[in-house]
Protein backbone atom coordinates (compact mmCIF):
# COMPACT_ATOMS: atom_id res chain seq x y z
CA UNK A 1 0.00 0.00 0.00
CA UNK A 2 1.42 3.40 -1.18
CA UNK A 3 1.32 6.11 0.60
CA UNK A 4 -1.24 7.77 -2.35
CA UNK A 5 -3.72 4.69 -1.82
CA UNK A 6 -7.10 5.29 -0.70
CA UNK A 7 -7.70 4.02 2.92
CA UNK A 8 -11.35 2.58 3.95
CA UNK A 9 -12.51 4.70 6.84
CA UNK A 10 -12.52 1.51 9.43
CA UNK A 11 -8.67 0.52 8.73
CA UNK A 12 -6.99 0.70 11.75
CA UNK A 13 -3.22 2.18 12.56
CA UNK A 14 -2.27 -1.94 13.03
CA UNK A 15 -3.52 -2.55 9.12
CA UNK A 16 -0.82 0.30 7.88
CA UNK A 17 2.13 -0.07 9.98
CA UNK A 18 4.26 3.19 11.21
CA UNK A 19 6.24 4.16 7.99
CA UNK A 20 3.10 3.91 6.33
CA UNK A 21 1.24 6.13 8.79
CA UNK A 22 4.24 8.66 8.46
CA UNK A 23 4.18 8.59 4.99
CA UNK A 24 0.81 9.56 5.23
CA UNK A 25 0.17 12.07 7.76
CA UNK A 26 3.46 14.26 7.27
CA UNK A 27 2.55 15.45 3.83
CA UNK A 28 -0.08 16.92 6.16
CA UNK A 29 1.68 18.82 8.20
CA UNK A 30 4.07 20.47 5.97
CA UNK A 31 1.69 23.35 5.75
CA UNK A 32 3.38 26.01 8.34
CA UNK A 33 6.31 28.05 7.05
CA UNK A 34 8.98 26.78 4.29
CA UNK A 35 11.52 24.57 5.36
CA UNK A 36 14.90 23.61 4.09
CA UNK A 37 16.77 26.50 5.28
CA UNK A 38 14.53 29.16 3.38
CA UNK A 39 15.70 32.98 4.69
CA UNK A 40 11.99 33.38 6.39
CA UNK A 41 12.39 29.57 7.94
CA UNK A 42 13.63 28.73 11.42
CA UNK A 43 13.76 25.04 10.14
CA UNK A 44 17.25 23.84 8.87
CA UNK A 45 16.21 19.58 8.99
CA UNK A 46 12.58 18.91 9.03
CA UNK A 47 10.92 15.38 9.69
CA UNK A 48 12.84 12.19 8.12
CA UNK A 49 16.06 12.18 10.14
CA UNK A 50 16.77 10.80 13.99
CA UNK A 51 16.30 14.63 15.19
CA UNK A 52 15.43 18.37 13.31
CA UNK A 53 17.25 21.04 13.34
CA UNK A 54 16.32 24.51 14.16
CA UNK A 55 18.07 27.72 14.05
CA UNK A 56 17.96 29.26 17.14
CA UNK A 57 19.70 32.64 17.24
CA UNK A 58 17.44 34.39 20.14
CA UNK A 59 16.28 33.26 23.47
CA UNK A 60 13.66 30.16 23.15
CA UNK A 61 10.29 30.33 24.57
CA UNK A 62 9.27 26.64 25.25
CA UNK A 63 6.37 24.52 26.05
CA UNK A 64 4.14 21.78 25.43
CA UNK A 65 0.45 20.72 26.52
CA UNK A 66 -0.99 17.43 25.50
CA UNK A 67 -5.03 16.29 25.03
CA UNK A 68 -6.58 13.00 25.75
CA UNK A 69 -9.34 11.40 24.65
CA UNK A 70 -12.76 11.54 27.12
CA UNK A 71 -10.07 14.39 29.16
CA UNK A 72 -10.11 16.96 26.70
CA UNK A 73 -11.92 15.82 23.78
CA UNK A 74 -15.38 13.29 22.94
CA UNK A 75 -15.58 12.62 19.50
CA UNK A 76 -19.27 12.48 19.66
CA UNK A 77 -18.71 16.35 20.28
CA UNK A 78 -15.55 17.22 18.40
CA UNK A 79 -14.27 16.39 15.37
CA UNK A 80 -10.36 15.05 14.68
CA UNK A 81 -9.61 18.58 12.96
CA UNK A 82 -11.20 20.26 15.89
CA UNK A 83 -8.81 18.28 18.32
CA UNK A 84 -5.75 19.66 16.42
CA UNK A 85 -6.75 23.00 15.95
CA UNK A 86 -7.33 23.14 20.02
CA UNK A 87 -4.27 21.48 20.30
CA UNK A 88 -2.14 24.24 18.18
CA UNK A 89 -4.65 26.58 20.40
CA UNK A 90 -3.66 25.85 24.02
CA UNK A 91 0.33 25.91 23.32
CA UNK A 92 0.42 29.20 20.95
CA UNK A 93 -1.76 30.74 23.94
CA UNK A 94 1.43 29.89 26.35
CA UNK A 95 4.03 31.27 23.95
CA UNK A 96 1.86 34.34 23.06
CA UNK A 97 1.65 34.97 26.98
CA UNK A 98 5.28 35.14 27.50
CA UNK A 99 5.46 37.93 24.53
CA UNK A 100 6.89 35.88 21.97
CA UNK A 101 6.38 34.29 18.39
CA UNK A 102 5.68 30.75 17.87
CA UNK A 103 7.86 29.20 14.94
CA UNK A 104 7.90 25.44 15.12
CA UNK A 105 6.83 21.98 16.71
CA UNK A 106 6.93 18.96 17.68
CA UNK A 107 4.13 16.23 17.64
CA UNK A 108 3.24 13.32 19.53
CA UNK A 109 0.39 10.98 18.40
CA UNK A 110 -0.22 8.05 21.42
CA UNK A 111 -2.73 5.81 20.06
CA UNK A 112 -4.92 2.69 20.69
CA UNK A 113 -3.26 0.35 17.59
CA UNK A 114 -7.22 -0.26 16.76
CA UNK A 115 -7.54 3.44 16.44
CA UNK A 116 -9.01 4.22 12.65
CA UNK A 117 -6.03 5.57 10.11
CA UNK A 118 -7.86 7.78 9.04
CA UNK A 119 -8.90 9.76 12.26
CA UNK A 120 -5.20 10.16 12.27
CA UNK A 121 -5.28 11.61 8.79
CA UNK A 122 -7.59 13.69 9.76
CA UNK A 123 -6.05 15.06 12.37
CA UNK A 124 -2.99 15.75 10.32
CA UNK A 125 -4.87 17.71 8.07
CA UNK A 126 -6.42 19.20 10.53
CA UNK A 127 -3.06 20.50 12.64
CA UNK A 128 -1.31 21.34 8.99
CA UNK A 129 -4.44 23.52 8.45
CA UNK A 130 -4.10 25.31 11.76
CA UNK A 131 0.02 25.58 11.46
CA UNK A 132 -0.36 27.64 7.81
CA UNK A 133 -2.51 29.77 9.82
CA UNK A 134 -0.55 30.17 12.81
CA UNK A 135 2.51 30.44 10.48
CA UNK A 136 4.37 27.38 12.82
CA UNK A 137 6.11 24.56 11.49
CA UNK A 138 5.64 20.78 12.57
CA UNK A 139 9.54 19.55 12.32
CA UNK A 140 9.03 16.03 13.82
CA UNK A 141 8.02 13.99 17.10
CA UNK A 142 6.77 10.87 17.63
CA UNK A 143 4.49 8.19 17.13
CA UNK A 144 3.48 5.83 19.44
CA UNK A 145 1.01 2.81 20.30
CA UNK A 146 -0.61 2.69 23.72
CA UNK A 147 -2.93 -0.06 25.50
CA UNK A 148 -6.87 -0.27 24.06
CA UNK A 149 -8.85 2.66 23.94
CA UNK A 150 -5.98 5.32 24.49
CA UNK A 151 -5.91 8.56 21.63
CA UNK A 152 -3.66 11.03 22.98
CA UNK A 153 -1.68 13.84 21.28
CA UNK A 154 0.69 16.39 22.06
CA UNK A 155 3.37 19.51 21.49
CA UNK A 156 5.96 20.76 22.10
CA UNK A 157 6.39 24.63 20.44
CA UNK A 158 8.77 26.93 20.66
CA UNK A 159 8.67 30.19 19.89
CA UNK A 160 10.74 33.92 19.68
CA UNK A 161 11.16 36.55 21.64
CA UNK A 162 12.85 39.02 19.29
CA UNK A 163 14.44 40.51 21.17
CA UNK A 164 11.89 40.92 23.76
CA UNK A 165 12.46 40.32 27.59
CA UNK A 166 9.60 37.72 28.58
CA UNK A 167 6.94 39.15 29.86
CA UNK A 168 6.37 37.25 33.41
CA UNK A 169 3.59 36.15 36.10
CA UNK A 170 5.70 38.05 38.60
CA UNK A 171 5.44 41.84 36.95
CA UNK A 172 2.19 42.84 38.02
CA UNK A 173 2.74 45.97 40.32
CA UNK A 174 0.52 47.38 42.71
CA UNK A 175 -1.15 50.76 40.77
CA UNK A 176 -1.46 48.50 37.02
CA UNK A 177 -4.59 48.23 35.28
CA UNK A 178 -5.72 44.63 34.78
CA UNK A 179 -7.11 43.71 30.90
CA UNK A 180 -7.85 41.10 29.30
CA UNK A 181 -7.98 40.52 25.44
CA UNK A 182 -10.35 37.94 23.66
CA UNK A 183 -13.11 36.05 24.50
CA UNK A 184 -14.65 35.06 28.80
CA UNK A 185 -16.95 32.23 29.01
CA UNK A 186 -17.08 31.22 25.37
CA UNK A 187 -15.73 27.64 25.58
CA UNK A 188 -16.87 26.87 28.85
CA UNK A 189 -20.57 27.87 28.18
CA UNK A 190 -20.20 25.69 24.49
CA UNK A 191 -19.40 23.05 26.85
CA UNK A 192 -22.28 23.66 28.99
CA UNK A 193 -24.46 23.49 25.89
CA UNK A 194 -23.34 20.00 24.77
CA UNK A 195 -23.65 18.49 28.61
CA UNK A 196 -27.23 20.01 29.26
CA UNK A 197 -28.41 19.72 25.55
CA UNK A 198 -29.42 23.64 25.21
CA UNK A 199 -29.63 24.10 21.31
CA UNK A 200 -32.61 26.66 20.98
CA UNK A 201 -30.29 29.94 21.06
CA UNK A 202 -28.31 31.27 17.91
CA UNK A 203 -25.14 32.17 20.30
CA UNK A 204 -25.00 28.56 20.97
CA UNK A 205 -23.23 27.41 17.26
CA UNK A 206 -21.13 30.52 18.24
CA UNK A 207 -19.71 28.99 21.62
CA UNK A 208 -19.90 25.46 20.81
CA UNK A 209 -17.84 26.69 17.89
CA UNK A 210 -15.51 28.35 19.57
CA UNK A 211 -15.19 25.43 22.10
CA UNK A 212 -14.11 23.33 19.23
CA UNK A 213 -11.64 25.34 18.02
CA UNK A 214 -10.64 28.46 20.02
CA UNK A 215 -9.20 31.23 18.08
CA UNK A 216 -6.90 33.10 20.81
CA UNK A 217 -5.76 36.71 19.96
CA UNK A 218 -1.49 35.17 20.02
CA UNK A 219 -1.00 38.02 17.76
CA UNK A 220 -1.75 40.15 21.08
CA UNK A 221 0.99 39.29 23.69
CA UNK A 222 3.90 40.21 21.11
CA UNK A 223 1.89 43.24 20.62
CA UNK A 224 1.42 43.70 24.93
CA UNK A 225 5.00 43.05 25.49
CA UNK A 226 5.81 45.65 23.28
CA UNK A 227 3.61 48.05 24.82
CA UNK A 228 5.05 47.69 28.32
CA UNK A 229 3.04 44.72 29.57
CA UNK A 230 4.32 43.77 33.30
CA UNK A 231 2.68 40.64 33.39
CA UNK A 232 0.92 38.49 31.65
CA UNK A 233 -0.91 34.90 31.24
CA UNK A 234 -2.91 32.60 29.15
CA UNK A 235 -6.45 31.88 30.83
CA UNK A 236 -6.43 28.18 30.32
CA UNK A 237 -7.92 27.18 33.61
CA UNK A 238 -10.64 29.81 34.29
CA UNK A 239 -10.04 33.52 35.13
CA UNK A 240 -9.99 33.27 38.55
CA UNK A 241 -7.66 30.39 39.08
CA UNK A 242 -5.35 31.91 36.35
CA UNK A 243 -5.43 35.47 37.85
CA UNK A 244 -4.58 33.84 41.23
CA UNK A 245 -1.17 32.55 39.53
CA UNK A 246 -0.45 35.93 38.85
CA UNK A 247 -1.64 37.23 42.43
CA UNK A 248 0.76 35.04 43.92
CA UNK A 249 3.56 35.31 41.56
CA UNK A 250 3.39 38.96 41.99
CA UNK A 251 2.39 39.20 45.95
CA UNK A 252 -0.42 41.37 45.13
CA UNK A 253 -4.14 41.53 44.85
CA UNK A 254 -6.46 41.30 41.30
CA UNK A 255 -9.09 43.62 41.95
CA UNK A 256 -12.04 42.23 39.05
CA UNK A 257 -14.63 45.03 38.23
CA UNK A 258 -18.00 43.73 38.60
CA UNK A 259 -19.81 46.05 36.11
CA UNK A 260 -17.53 45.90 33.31
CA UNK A 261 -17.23 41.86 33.37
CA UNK A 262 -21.15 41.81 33.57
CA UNK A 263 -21.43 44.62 30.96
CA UNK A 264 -18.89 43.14 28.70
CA UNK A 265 -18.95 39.50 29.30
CA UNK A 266 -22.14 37.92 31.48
CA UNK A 267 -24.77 39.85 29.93
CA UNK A 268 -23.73 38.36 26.41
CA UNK A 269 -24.30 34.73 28.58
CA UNK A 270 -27.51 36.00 30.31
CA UNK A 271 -30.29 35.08 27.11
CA UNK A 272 -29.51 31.09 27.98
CA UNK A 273 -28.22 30.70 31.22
CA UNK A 274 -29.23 31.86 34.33
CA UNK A 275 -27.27 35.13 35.96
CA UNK A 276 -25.22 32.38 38.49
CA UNK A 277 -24.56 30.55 36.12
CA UNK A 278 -23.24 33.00 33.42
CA UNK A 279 -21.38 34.57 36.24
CA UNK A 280 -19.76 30.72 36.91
CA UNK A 281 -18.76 30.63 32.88
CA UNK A 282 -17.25 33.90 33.16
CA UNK A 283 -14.98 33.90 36.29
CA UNK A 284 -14.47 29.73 36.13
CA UNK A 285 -14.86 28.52 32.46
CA UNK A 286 -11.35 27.15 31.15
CA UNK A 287 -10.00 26.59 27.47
CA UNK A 288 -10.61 29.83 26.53
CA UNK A 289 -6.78 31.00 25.52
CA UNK A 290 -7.32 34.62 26.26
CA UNK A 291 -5.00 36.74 27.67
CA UNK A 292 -5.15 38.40 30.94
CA UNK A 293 -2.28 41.38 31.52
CA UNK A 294 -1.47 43.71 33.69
CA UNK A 295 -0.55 47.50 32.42
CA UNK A 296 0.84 50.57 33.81
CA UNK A 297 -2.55 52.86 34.58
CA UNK A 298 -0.61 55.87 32.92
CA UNK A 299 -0.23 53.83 29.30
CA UNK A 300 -3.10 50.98 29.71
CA UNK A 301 -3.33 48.58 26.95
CA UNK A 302 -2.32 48.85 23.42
CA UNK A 303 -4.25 49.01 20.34
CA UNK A 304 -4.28 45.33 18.62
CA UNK A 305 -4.21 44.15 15.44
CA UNK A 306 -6.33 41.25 16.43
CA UNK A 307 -9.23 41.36 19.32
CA UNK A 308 -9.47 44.30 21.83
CA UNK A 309 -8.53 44.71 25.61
CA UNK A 310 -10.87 45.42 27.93
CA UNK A 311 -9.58 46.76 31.38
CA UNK A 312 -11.61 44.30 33.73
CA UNK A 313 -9.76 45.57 37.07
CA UNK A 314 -6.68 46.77 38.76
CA UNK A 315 -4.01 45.94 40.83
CA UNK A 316 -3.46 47.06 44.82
CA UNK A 317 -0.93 46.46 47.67
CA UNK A 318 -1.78 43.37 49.94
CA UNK A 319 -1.76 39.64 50.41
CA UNK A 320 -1.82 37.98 47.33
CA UNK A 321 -5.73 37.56 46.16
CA UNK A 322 -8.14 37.25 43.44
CA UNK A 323 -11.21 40.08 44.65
CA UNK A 324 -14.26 41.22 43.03
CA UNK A 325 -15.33 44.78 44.13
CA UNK A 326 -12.79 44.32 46.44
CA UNK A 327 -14.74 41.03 48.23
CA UNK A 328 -13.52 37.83 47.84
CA UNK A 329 -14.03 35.48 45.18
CA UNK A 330 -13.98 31.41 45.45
CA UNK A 331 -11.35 30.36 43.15
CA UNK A 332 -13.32 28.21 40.44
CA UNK A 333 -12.04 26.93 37.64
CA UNK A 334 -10.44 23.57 35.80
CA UNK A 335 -8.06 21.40 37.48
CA UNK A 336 -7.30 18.38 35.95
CA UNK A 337 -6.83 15.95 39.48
CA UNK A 338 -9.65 18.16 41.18
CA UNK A 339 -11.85 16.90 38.65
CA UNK A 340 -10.73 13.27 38.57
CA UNK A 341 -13.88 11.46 39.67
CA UNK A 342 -16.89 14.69 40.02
């Protein structure tokens, strides 16, 4: 079987073999920026050899997040090119957050040797799709069976700072104005949809959209940086618990303004769930991939060339805390061994 040969929808990863499932799936993902030492490419060796290489003349900004199947993803719900573009989502998010540019990858594909080829295919497109958006390159990783019923994948991206100093969880400074650019409550309250069956609003196909496939504003924290950003972070986890990482890093207190988050945010939640509830999505939902920052009052935050900050708060002097109107605020949000077994 060739690598150009049709493959029946049921045939499973054990019917191909792994240099056939290579062959197939990294035509796929060749779809980010030109390889082959091209002036505009990072990439010097792409996938085929024991290791890539990558020109790395600045500073690397590093990380890597990883989805598993019935964790982060049902396929009765998503799609396998909804899995990769939320997988490309939730590590651009990171990189973005530290004020840099993401340039290249590495993927991991775990999977259940039963597991249909062409889910994998799928996903390939899917992630080569999302990395000529992004403008990232996959240049390898690894493929890997795993015991019955197990889909997971993974990356590892890297991105630069150009030049930038990261921005940190630790800047925030007593006196900043807290902001946060893209979406609150989006994802969460897509989620919410699918688990209590709510279809009869047109937002819905909006949020269950977006929970698919978030769309965060990475374009943003370069931007931020640039304008003086003292800290920053990605709001994987809810906006509370993320804030609170910054709180602590920074020994100081997030001040949230009520009316603006239910102005901005909660009302746009309020025509299909209940006021508690939309105020839950808001301060706890996670995989949303906004940023939250924290800006000198005298400059606030910049003009973007993608999404808009809204100030949602400041920052004060005083034990490190999450408030709202200056009262405190249960820290909700998503934590993957909290939620082992609820």
């Amino acid at each position: 079987m060739s690598a150009s040969d049709p493959v029946d929808p049921v045939t499973p990863l054990a019917g191909l073999g792994e240099d056939a499932i290579l062959a197939r799936i990294l035509p796929l993902l060749r779809s980010g920026r030109p390889t082959a030492g091209a002036d505009s490419s990072p990439v010097i060796v792409g996938p085929g050899d024991d290791a890539a290489v990558v020109a790395a003349p600045n500073p690397l900004v590093v990380t890597t997040d990883s989805m598993i199947r019935q964790r982060d993803w049902r396929d009765d719900w998503s799609e396998p090119e909804d899995v990769a573009h939320k997988l490309g989502a939730q590590n651009i998010s990171d990189i973005s957050a530290m004020g840099g540019v993401a340039t290249a990858a590495l993927l991991t594909v775990t999977a259940d040797p039963s597991t249909p080829a062409t889910w994998v295919e799928r996903f390939a497109a899917g992630l080569g799709e999302w990395c000529a958006l992004a403008s990232v390159t996959i240049v390898g990783g690894d493929l890997s069976s795993a015991p019955e019923g197990t889909l997971q994948v993974s990356l590892t991206m890297w991105g630069d700072l150009q030049g930038r100093t990261p921005v940190l969880r630790s800047g925030a400074r007593p006196g900043d104005v807290l902001a946060v650019c893209g979406t609150l409550g989006w994802s969460s309250a897509g989620l919410g949809s699918f688990e209590q069956g709510v279809e009869d609003h047109p937002a819905i196909s909006r949020w269950r959209a977006y929970h698919r496939r978030p769309r965060p504003p990475w374009e943003a924290g370069p931007e931020a940086a640039d304008a003086g950003a003292t800290g920053m972070i990605d709001l994987s986890d809810g906006l509370v618990r993320d804030a609170a990482r910054v709180a602590r890093a920074s020994g100081v207190v997030l001040d949230l303004d009520r009316r603006v988050l239910d102005e901005t945010f909660v009302s746009a939640l309020r025509p299909v769930y209940p006021s508690g509830e939309a105020w839950r999505h808001i301060l706890g939902g996670g995989e949303e991939h906004s940023l939250l920052a924290t800006f000198p009052r005298d400059s606030g935050p910049p003009h973007t060339s993608r999404g808009r900050w809204h100030v949602i708060g400041s920052v004060r002097a005083g034990e490190a805390a999450v408030t709202l109107d200056g009262a405190p605020v249960e820290v909700i949000g998503w934590d993957h061994f909290e939620a082992i077994g609820e």
